[in-house]
PDB file of N, CA and C in Angstrom:
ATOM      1  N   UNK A   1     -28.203   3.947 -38.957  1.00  0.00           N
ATOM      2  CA  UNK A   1     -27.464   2.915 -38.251  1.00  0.00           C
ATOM      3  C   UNK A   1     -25.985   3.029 -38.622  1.00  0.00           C
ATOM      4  N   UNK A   2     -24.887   3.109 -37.518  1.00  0.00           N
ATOM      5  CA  UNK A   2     -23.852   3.177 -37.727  1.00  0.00           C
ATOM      6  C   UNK A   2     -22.916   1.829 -38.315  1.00  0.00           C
ATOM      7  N   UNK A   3     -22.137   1.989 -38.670  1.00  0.00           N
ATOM      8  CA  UNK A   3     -20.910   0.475 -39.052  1.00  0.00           C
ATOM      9  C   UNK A   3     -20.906  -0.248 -37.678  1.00  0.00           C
ATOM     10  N   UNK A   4     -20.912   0.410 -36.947  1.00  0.00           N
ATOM     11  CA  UNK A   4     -20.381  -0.806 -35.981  1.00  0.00           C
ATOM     12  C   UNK A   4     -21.831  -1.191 -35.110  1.00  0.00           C
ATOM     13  N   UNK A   5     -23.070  -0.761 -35.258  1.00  0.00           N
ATOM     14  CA  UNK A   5     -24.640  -0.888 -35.171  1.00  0.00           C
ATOM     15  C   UNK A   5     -24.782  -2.302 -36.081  1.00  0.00           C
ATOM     16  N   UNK A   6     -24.228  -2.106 -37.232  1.00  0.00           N
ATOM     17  CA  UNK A   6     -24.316  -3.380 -38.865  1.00  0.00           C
ATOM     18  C   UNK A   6     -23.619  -4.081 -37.866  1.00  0.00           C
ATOM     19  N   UNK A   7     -22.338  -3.914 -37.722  1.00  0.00           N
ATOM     20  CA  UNK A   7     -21.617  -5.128 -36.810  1.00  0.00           C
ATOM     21  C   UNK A   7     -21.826  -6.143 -35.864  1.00  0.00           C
ATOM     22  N   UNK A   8     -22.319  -5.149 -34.699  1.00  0.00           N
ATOM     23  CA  UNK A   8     -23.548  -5.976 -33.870  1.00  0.00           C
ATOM     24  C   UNK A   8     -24.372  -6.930 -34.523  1.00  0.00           C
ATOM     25  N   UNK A   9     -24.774  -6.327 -35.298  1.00  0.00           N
ATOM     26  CA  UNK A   9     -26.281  -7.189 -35.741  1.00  0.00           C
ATOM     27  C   UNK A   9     -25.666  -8.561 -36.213  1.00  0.00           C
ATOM     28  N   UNK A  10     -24.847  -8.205 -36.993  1.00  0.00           N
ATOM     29  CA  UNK A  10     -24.054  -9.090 -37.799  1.00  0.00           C
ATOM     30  C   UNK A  10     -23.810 -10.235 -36.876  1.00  0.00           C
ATOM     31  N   UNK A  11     -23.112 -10.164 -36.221  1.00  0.00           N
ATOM     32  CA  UNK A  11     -22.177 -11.013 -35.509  1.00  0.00           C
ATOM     33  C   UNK A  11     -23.180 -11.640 -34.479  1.00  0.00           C
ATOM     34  N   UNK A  12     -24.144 -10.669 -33.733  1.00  0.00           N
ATOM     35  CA  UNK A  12     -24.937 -11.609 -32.920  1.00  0.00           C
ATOM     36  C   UNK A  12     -25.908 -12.804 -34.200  1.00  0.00           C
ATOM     37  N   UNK A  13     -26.291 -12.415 -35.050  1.00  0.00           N
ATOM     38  CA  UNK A  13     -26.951 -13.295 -36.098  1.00  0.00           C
ATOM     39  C   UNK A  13     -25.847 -14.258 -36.081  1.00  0.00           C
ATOM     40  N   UNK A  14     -24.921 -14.316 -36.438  1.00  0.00           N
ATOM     41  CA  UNK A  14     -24.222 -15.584 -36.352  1.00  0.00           C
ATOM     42  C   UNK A  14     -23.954 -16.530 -35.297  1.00  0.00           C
ATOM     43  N   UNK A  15     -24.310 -15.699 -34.240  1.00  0.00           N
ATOM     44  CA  UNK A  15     -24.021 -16.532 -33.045  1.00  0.00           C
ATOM     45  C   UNK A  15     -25.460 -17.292 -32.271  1.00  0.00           C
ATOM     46  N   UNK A  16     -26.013 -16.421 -33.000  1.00  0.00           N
ATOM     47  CA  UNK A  16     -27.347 -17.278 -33.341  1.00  0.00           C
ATOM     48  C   UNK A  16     -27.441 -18.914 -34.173  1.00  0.00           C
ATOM     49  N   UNK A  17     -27.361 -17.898 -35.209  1.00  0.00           N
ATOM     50  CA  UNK A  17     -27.075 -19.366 -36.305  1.00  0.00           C
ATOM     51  C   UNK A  17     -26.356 -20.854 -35.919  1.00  0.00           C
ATOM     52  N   UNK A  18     -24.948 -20.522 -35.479  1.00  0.00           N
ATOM     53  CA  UNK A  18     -24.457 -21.271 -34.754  1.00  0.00           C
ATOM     54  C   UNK A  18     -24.977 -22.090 -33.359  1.00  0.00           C
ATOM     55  N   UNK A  19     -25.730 -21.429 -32.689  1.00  0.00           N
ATOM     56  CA  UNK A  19     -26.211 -22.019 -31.289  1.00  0.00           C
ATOM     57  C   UNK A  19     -27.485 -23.059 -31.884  1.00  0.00           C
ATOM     58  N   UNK A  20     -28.397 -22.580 -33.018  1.00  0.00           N
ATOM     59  CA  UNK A  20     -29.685 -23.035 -32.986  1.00  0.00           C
ATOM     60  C   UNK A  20     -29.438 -23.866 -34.237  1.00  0.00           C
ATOM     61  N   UNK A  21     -28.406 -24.026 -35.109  1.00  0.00           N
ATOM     62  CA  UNK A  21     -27.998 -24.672 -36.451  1.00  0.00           C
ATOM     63  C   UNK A  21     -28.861 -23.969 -37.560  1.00  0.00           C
ATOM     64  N   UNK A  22     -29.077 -22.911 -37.622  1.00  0.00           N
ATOM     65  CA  UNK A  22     -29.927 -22.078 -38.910  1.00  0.00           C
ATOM     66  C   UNK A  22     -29.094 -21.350 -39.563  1.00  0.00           C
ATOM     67  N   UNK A  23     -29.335 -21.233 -40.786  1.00  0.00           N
ATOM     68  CA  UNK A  23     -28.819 -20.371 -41.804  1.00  0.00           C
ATOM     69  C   UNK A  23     -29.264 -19.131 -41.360  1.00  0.00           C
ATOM     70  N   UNK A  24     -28.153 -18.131 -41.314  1.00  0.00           N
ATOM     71  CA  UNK A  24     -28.469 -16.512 -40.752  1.00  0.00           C
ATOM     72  C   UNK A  24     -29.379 -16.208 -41.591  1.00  0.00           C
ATOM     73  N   UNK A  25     -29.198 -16.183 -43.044  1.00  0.00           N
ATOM     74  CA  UNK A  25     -30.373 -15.748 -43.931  1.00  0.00           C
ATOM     75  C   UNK A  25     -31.872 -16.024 -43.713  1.00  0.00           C
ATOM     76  N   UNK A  26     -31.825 -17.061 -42.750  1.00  0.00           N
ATOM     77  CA  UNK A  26     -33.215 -17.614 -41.837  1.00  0.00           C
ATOM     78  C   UNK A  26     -33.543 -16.771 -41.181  1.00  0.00           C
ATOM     79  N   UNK A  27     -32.667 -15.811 -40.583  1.00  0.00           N
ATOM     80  CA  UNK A  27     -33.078 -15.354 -39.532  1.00  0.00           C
ATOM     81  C   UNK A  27     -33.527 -14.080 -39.691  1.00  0.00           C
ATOM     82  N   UNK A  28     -34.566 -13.482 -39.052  1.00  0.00           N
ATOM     83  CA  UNK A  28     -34.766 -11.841 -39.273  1.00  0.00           C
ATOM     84  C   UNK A  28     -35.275 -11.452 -37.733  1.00  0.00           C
ATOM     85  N   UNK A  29     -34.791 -10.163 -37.973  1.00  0.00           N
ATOM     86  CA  UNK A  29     -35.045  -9.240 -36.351  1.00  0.00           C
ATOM     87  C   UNK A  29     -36.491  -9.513 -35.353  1.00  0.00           C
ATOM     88  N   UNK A  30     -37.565  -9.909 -36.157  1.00  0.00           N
ATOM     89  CA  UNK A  30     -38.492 -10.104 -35.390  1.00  0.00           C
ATOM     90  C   UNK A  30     -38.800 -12.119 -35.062  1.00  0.00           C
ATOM     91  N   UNK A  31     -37.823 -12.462 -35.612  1.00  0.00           N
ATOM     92  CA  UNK A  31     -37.885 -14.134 -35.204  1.00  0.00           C
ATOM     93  C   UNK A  31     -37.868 -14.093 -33.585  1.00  0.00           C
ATOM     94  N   UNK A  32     -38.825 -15.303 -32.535  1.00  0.00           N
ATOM     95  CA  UNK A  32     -38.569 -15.388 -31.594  1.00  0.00           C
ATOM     96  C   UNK A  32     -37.906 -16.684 -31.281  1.00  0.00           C
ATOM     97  N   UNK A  33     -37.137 -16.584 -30.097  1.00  0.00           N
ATOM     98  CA  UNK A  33     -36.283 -17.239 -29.585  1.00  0.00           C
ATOM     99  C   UNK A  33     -36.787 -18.669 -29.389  1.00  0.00           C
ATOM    100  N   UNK A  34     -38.398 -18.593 -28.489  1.00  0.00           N
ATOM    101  CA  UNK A  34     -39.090 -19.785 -28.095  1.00  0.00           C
ATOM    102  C   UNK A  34     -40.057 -20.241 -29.466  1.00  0.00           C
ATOM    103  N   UNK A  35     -40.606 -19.602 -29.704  1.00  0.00           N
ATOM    104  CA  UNK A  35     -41.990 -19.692 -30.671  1.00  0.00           C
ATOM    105  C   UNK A  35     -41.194 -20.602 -31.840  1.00  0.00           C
ATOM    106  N   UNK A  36     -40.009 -19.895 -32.380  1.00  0.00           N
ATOM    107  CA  UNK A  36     -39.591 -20.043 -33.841  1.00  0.00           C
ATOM    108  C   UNK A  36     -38.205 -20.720 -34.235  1.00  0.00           C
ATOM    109  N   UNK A  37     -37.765 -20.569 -32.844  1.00  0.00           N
ATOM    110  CA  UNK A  37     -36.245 -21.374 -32.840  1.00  0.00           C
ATOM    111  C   UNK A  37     -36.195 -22.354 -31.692  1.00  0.00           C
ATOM    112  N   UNK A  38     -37.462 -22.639 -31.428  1.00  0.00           N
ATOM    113  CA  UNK A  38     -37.296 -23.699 -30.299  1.00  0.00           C
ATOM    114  C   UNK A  38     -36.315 -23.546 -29.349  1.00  0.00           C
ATOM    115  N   UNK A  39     -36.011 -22.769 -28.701  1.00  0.00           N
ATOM    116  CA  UNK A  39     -35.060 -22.598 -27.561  1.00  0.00           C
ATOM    117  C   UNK A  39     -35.258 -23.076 -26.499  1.00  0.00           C
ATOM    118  N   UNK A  40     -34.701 -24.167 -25.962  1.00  0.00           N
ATOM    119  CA  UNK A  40     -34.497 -24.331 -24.562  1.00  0.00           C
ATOM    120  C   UNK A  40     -33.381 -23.383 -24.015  1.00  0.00           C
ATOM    121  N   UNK A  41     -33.535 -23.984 -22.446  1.00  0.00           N
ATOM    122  CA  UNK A  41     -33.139 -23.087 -21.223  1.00  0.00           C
ATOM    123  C   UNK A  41     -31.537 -23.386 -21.621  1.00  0.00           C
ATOM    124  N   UNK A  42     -30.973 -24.755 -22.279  1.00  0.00           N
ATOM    125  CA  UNK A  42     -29.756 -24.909 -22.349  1.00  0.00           C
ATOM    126  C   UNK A  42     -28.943 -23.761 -23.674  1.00  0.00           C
ATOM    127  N   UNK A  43     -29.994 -23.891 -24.539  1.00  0.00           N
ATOM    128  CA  UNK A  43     -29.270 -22.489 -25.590  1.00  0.00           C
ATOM    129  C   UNK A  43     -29.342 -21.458 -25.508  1.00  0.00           C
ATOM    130  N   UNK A  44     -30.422 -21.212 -24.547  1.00  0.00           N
ATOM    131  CA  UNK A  44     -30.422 -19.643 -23.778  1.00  0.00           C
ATOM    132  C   UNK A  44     -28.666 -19.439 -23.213  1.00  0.00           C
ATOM    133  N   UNK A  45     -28.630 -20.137 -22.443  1.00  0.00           N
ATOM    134  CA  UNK A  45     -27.268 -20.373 -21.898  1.00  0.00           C
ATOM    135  C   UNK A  45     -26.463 -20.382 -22.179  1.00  0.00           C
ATOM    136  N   UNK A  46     -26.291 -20.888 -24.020  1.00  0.00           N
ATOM    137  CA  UNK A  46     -25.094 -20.679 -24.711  1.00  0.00           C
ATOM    138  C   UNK A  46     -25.233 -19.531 -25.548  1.00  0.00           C
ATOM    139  N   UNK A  47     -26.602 -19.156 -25.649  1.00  0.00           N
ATOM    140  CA  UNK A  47     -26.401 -17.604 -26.206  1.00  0.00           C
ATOM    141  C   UNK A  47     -25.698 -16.571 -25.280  1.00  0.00           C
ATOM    142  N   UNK A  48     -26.604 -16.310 -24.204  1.00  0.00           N
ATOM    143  CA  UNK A  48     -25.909 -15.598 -23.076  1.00  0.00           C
ATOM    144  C   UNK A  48     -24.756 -15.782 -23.083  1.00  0.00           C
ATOM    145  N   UNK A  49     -24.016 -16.910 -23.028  1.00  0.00           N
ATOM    146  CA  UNK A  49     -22.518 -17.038 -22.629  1.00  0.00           C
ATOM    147  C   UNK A  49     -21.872 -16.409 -24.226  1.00  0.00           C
ATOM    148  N   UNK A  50     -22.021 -16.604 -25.239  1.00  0.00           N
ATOM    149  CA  UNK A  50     -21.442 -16.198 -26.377  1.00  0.00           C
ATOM    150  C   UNK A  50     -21.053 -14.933 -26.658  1.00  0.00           C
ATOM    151  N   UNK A  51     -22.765 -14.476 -26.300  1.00  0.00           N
ATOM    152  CA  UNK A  51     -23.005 -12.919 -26.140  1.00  0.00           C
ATOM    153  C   UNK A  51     -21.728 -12.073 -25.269  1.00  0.00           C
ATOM    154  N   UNK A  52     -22.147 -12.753 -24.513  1.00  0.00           N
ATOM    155  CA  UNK A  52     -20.892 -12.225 -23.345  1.00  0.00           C
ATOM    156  C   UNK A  52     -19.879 -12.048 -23.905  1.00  0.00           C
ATOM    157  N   UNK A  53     -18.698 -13.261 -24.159  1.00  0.00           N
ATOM    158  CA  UNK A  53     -17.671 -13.605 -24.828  1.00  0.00           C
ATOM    159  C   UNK A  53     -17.819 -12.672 -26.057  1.00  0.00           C
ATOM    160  N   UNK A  54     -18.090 -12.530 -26.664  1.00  0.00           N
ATOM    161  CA  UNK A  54     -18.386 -11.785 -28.115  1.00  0.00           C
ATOM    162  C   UNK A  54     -17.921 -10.147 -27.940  1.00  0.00           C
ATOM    163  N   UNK A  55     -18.991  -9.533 -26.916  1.00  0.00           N
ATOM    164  CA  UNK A  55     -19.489  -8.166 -26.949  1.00  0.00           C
ATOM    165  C   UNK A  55     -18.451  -7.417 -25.428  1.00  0.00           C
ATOM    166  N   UNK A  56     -18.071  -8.475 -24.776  1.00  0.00           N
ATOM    167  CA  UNK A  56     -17.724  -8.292 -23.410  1.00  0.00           C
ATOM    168  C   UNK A  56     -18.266  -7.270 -22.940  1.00  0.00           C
ATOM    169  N   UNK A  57     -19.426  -7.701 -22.532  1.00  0.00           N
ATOM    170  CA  UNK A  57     -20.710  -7.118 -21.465  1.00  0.00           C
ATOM    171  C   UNK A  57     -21.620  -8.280 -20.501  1.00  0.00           C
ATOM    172  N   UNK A  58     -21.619  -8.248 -19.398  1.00  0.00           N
ATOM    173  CA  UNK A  58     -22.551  -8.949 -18.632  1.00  0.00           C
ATOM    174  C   UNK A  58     -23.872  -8.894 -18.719  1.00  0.00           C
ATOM    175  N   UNK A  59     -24.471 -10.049 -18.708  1.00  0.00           N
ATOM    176  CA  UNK A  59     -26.140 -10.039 -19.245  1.00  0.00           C
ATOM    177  C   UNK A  59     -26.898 -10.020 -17.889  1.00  0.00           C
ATOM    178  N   UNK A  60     -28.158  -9.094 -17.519  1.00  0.00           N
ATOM    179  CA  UNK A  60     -28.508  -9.715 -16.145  1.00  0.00           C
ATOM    180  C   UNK A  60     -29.690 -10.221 -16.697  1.00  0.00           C
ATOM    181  N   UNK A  61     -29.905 -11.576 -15.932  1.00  0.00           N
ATOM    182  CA  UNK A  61     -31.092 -13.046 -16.153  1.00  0.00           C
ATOM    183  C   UNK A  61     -32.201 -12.383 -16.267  1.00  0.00           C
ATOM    184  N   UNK A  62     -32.663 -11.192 -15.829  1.00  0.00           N
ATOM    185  CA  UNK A  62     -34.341 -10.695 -15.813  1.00  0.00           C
ATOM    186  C   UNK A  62     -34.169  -9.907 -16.995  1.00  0.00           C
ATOM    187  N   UNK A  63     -33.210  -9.398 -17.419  1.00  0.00           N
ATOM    188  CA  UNK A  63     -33.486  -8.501 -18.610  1.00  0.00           C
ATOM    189  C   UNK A  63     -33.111  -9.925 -20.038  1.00  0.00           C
ATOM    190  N   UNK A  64     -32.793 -11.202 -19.737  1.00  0.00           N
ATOM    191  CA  UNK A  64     -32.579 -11.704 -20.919  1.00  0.00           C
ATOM    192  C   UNK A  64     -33.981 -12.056 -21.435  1.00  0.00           C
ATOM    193  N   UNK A  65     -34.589 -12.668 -19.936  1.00  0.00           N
ATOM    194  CA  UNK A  65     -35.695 -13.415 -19.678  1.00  0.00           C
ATOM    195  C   UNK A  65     -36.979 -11.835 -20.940  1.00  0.00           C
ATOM    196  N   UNK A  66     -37.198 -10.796 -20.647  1.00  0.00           N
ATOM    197  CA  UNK A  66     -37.760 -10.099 -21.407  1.00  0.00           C
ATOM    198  C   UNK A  66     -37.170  -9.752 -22.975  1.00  0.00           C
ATOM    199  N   UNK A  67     -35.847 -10.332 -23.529  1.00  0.00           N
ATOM    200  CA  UNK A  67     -35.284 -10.243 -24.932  1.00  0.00           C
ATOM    201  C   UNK A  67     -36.151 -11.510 -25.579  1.00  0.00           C
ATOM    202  N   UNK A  68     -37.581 -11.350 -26.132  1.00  0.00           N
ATOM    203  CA  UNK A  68     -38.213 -12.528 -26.658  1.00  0.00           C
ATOM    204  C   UNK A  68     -38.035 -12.548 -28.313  1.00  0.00           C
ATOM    205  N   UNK A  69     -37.556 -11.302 -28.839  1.00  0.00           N
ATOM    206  CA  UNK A  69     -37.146 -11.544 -29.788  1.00  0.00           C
ATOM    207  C   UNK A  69     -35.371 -11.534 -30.262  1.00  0.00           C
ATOM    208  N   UNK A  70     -34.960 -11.645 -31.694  1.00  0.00           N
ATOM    209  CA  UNK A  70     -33.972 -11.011 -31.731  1.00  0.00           C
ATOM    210  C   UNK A  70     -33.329  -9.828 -31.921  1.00  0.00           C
ATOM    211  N   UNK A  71     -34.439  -8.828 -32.278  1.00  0.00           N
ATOM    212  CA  UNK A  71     -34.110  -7.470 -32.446  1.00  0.00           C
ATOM    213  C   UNK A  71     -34.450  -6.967 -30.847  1.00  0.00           C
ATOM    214  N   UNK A  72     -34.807  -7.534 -30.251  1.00  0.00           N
ATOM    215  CA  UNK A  72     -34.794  -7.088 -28.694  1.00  0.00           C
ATOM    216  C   UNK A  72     -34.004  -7.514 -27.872  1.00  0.00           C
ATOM    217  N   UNK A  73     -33.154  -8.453 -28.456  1.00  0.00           N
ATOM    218  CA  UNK A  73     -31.595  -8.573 -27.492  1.00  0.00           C
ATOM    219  C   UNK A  73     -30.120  -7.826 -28.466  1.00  0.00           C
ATOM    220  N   UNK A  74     -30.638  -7.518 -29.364  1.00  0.00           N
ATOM    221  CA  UNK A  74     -29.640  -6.828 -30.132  1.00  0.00           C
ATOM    222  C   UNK A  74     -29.925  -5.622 -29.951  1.00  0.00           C
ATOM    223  N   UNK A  75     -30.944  -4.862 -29.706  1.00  0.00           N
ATOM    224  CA  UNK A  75     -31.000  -3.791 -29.129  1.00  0.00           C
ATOM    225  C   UNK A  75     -30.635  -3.584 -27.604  1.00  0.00           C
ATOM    226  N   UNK A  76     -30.512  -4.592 -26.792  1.00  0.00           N
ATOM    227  CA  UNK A  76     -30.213  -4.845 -25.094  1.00  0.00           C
ATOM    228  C   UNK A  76     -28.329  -4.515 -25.639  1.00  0.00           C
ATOM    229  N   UNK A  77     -27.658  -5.646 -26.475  1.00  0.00           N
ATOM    230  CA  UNK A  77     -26.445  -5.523 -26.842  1.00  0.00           C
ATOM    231  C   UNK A  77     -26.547  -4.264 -26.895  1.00  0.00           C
ATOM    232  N   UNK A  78     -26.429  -3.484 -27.772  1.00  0.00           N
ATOM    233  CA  UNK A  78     -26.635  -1.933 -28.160  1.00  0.00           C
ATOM    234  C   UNK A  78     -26.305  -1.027 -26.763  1.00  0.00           C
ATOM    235  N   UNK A  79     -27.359  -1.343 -25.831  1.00  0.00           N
ATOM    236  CA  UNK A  79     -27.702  -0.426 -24.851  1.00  0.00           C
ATOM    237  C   UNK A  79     -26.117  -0.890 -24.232  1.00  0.00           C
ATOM    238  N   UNK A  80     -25.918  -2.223 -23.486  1.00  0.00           N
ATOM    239  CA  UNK A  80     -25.200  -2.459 -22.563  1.00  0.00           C
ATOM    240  C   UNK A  80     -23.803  -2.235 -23.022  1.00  0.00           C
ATOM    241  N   UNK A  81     -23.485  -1.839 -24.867  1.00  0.00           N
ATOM    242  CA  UNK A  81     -21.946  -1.610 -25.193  1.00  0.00           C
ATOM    243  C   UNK A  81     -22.059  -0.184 -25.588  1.00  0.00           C
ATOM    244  N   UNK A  82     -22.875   0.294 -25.015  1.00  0.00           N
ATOM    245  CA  UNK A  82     -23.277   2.624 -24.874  1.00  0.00           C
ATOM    246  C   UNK A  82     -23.138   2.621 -22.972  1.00  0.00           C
ATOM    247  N   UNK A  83     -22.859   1.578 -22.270  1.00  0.00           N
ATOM    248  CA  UNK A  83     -23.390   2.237 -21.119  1.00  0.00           C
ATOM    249  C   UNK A  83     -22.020   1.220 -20.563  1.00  0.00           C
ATOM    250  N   UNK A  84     -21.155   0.954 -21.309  1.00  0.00           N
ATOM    251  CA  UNK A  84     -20.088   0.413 -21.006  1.00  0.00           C
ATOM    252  C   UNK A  84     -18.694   1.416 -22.067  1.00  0.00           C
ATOM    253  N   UNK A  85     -19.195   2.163 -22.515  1.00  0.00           N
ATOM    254  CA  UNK A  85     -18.927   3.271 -23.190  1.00  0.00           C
ATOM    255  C   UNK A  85     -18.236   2.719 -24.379  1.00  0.00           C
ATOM    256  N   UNK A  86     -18.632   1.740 -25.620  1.00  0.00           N
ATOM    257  CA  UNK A  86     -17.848   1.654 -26.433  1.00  0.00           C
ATOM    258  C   UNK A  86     -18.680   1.969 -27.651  1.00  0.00           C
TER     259      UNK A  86
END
């Protein structure tokens, strides 16, 4: 994993933390969004939007809707800032 792979991770965990009020240290790659952080449709919304703001990449709704964990939208991040070439 590269420095700026750690970075990602990093920074989306916090923006986690922040949306759902958890200590990042709470959090690990296979936590789910619904099951374990109680997510409604409204913090979906402020993740997505953060994400965005954060990574500057556009999220599309069917591929968030399949990110059920967090190592599966940090890997989506990943893909969409390689195919936006950074």
């Amino acid at each position: 994993m590269t420095v700026a792979e750690k970075d990602i991770e990093k920074k989306f965990m916090q923006i986690i933390a922040d949306i759902f009020k958890r200590k990042v240290s709470d959090l690990k790659p296979s936590t789910k969004f619904v099951e374990d952080l109680n997510a409604k449709s409204m913090d979906i919304i402020a993740l997505i939007a953060a994400s965005e703001n954060a990574f500057g990449i556009k999220t599309a709704r069917e591929a968030t809707a399949q990110n059920l964990t967090i190592q599966q939208s940090i890997d989506y991040i990943k893909k969409k800032l390689k195919e936006k070439g950074k």
